[in-house]
Protein backbone atom coordinates (compact mmCIF):
# COMPACT_ATOMS: atom_id res chain seq x y z
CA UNK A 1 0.00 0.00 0.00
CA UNK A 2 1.67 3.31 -0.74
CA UNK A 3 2.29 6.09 1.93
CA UNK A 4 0.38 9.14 1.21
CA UNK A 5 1.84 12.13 0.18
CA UNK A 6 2.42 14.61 2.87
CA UNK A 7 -0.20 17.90 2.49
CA UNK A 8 1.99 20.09 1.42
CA UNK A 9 0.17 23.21 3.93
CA UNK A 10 1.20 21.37 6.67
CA UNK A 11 4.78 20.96 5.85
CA UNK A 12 4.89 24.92 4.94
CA UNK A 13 3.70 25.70 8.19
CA UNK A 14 6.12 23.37 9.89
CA UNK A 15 8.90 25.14 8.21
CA UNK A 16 7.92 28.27 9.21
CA UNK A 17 7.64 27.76 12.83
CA UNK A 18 11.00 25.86 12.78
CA UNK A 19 12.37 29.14 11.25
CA UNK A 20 10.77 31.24 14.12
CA UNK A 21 12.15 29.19 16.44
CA UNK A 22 15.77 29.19 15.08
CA UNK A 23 14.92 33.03 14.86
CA UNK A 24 14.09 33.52 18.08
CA UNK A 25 17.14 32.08 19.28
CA UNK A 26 19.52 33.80 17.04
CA UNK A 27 17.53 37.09 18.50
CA UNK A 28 15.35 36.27 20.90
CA UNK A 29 12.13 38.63 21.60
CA UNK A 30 12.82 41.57 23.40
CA UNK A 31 10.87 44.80 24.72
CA UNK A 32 11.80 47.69 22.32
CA UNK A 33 12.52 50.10 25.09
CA UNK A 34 13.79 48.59 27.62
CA UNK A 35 14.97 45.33 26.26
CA UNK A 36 13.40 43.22 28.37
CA UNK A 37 12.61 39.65 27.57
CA UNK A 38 9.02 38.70 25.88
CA UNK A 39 7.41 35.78 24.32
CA UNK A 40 7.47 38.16 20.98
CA UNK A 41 8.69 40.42 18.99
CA UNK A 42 7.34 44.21 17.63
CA UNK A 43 6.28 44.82 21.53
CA UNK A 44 6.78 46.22 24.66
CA UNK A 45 6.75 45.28 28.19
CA UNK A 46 3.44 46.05 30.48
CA UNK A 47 5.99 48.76 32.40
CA UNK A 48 7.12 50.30 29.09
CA UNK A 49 3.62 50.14 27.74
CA UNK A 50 2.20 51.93 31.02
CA UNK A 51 4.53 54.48 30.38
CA UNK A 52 3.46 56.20 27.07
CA UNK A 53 0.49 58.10 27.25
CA UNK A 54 -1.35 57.37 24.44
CA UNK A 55 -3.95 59.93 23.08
CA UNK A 56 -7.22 59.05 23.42
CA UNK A 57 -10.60 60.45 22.48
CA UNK A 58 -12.14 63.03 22.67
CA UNK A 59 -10.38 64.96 20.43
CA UNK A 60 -10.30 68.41 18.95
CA UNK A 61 -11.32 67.46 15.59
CA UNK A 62 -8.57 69.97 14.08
CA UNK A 63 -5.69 69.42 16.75
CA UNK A 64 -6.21 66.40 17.64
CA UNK A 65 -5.41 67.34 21.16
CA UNK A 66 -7.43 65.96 23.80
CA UNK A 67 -10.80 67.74 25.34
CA UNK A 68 -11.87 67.77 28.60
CA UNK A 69 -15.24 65.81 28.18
CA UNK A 70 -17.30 64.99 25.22
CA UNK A 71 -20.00 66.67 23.49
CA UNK A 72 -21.20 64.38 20.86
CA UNK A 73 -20.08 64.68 17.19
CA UNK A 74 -17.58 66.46 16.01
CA UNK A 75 -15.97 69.06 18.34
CA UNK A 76 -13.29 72.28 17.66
CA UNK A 77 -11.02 73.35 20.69
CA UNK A 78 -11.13 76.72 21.36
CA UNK A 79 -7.41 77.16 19.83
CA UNK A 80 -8.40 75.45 16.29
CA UNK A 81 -11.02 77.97 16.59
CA UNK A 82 -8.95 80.95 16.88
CA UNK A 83 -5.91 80.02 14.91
CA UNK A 84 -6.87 77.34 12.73
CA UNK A 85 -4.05 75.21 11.11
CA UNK A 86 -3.57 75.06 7.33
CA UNK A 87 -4.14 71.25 7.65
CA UNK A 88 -7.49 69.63 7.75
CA UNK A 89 -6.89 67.49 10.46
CA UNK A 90 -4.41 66.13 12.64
CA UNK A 91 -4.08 62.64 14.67
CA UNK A 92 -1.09 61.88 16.83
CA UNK A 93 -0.30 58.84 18.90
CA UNK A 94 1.09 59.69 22.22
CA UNK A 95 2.35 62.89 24.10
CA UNK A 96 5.87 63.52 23.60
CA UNK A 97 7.10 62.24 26.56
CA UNK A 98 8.49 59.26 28.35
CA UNK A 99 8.61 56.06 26.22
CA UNK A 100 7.54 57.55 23.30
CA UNK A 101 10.04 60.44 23.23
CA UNK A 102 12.60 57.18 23.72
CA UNK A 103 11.47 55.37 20.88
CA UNK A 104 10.80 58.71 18.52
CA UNK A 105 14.42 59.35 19.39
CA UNK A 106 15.79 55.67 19.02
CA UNK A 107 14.62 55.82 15.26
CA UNK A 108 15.94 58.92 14.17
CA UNK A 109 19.16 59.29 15.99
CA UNK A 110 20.50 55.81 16.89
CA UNK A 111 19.07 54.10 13.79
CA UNK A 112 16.85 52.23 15.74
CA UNK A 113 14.08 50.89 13.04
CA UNK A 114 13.20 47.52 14.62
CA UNK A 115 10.18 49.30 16.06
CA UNK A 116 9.00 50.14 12.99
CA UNK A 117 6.12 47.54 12.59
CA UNK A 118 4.92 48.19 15.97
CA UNK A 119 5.07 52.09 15.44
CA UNK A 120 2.73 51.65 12.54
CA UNK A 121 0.00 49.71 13.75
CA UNK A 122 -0.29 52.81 16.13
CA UNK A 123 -0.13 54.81 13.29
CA UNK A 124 -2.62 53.13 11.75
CA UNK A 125 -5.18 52.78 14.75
CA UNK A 126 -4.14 56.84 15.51
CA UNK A 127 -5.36 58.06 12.14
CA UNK A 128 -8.11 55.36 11.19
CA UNK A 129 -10.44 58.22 10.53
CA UNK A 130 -8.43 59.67 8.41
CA UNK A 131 -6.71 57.45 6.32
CA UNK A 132 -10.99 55.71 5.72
CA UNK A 133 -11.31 57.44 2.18
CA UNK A 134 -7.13 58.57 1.84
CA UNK A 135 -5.21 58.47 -2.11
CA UNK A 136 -1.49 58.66 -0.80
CA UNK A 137 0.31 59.26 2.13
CA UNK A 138 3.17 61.61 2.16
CA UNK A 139 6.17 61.82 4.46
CA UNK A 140 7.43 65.09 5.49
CA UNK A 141 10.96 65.41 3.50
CA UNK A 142 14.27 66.12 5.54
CA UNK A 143 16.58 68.60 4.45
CA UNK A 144 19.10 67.04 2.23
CA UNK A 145 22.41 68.04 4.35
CA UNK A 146 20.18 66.21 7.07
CA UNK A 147 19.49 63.41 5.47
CA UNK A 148 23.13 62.82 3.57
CA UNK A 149 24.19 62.64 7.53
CA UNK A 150 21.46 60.31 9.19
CA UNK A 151 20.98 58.34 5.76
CA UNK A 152 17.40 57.70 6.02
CA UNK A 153 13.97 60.04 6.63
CA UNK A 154 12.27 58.48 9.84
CA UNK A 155 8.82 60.22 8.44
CA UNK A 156 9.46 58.44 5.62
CA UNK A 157 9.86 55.01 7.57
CA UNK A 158 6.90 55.97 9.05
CA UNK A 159 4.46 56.98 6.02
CA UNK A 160 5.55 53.63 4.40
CA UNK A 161 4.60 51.16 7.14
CA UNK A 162 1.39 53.16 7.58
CA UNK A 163 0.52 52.71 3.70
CA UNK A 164 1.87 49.18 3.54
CA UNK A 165 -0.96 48.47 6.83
CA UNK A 166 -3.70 51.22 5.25
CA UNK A 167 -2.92 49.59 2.21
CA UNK A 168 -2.49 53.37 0.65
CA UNK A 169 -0.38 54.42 -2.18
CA UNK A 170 3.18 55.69 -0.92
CA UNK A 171 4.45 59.13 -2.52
CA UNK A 172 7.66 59.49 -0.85
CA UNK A 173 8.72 61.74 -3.60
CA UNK A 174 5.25 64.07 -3.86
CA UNK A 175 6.69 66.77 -1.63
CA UNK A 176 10.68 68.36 -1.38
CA UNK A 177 12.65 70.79 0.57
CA UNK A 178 12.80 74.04 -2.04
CA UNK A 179 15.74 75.50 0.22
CA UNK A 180 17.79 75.12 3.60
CA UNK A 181 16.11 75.53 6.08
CA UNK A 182 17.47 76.15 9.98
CA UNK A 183 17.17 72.67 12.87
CA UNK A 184 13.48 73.43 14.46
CA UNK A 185 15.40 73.21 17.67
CA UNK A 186 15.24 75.77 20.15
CA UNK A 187 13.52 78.21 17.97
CA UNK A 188 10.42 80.01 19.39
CA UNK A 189 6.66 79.55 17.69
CA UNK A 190 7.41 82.28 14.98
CA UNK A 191 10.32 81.65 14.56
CA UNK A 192 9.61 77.86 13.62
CA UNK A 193 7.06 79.84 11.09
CA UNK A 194 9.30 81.54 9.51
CA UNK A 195 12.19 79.26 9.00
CA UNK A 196 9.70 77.05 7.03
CA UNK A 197 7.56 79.49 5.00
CA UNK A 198 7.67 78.62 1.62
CA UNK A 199 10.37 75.77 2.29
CA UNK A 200 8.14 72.82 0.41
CA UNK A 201 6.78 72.34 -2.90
CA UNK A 202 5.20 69.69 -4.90
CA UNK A 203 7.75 68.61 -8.30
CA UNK A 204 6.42 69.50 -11.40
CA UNK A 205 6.20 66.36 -12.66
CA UNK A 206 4.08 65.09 -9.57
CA UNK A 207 1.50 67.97 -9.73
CA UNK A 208 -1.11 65.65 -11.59
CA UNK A 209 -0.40 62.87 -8.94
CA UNK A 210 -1.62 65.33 -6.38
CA UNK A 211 -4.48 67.34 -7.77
CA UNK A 212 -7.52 66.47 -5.83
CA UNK A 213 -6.08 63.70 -3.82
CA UNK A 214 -6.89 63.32 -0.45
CA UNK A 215 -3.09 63.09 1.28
CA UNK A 216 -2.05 61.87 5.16
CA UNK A 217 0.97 63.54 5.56
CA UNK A 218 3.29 61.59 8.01
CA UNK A 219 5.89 63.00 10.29
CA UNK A 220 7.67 61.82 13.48
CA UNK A 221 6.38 64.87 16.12
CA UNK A 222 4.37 67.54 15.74
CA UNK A 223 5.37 70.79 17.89
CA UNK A 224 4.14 73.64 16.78
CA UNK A 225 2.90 72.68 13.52
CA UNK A 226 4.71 74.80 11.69
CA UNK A 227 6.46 72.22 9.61
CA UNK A 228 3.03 70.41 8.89
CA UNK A 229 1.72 73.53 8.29
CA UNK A 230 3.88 74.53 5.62
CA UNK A 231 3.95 71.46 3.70
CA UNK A 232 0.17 71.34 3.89
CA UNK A 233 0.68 74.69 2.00
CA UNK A 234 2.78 73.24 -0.69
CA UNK A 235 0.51 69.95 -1.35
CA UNK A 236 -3.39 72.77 -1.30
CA UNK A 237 -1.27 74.78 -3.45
CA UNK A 238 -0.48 72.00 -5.96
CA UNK A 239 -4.40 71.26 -5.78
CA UNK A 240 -4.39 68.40 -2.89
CA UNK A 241 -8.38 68.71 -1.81
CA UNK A 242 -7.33 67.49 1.83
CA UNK A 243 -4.68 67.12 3.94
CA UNK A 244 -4.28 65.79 7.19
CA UNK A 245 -1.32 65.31 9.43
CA UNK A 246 -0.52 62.33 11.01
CA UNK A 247 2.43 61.77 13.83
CA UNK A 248 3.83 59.20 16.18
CA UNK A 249 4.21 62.08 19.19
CA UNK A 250 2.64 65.41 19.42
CA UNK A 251 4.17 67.85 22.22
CA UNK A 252 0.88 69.58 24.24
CA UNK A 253 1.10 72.31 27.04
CA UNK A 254 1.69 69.74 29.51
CA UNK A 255 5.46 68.84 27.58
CA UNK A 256 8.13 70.43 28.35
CA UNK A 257 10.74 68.93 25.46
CA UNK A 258 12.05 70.10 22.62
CA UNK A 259 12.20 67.14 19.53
């Protein structure tokens, strides 16, 4: 009687765990702040995790900042409603602060990108509103000085995980620096407005890419919003019908850190 042949789904899926196994051992699962031991990978440890405060709603529909209480539908803090930004919308995941200012500064200075996955599912979940009837997500574009040093754009890490999971078209080349601009660092509110002005632009030859397309424009942490707020410019001026901002780490009146 002959032996019948093995089902071929169940021998693919033995392989595969026997490679996760052999890769856990190689490099085992570990928390990605605090490198803690875990049973797996992409997470962080219930300490870590109770460190990071996440932004919840209710939201200012504009800010995305927290409120106070909720109203029912959509609600505008009083400081969208005096100044309001020259995005449509922004989201954010956490405050700047603790973990999350860690794991922000992990990616872009010490080339930490093994958080990447994990960064955008929270992306993701952050902006699910937003990115419900998106065309293309766009990553705010580092100065090129900037990025010939660091080698990579974390925003543009960012933006594509959080197409790849929104399952969004990527434009990581719809929006460029027009000139050299000054670090954000230690600059006041205006200042921060004026060192951007008129420091983005959309290519020429990606003008029709942009015209009337809905765009989530993804950056690392919002502060002011004057960088978001200028390359919102740029993509309404090249005919983008919305844009909304979308960011790992927003600093609020209770954070005192500069990004």
């Amino acid at each position: 009687m002959l032996r019948e042949s093995a089902n071929p789904v169940r021998s693919a899926e033995s392989l595969r765990r026997a490679a996760a196994a052999l890769a856990d051992l190689i490099m085992p699962p570990l928390c990605l702040a605090c490198h803690t031991p875990l049973a797996s990978h992409d997470a962080l440890c219930p300490h870590c995790w109770g460190r990071i405060d996440f932004i919840r709603p209710p939201l200012c529909d504009r800010l995305g900042l927290p409120m106070p209480f909720d109203t029912g539908g959509t609600m505008i803090s009083a400081a969208a409603a005096a100044d309001p930004p020259d995005y449509d919308r922004a989201r954010a995941v956490a405050r700047f602060e603790g973990v999350m200012r860690e794991l922000v500064h992990d990616l872009k200075f010490r080339d930490r990108h093994d958080a990447r996955r994990l960064l955008g599912r929270w992306l993701v979940e952050a902006g699910a509103d937003l990115m419900s009837d998106a065309d293309v997500v766009v990553p705010v574009p580092l100065p090129r000085g900037r990025l010939f040093r660091r080698r990579f754009n974390q925003s543009a890490i960012l933006g594509q995980e959080v197409a790849r999971l929104a399952c969004i078209e990527f434009a990581p080349l719809a929006l460029v620096r027009t000139r050299k601009t000054r670090p954000q660092v230690g600059l006041t509110r205006t200042q921060r407005g004026q060192n951007v002005a008129g420091a983005f632009a959309v290519p020429p030859e990606r003008l029709a890419h942009i015209a009337g397309a809905k765009v989530v424009l993804v950056d690392d942490v919002i502060t002011t919003g004057a960088t978001i707020g200028a390359c919102a410019r740029a993509l309404k001026r090249a005919g983008a019908s919305r844009v909304d901002a979308l960011a790992l780490a927003v600093v609020t009146d209770s954070t005192h850190v500069t990004p």
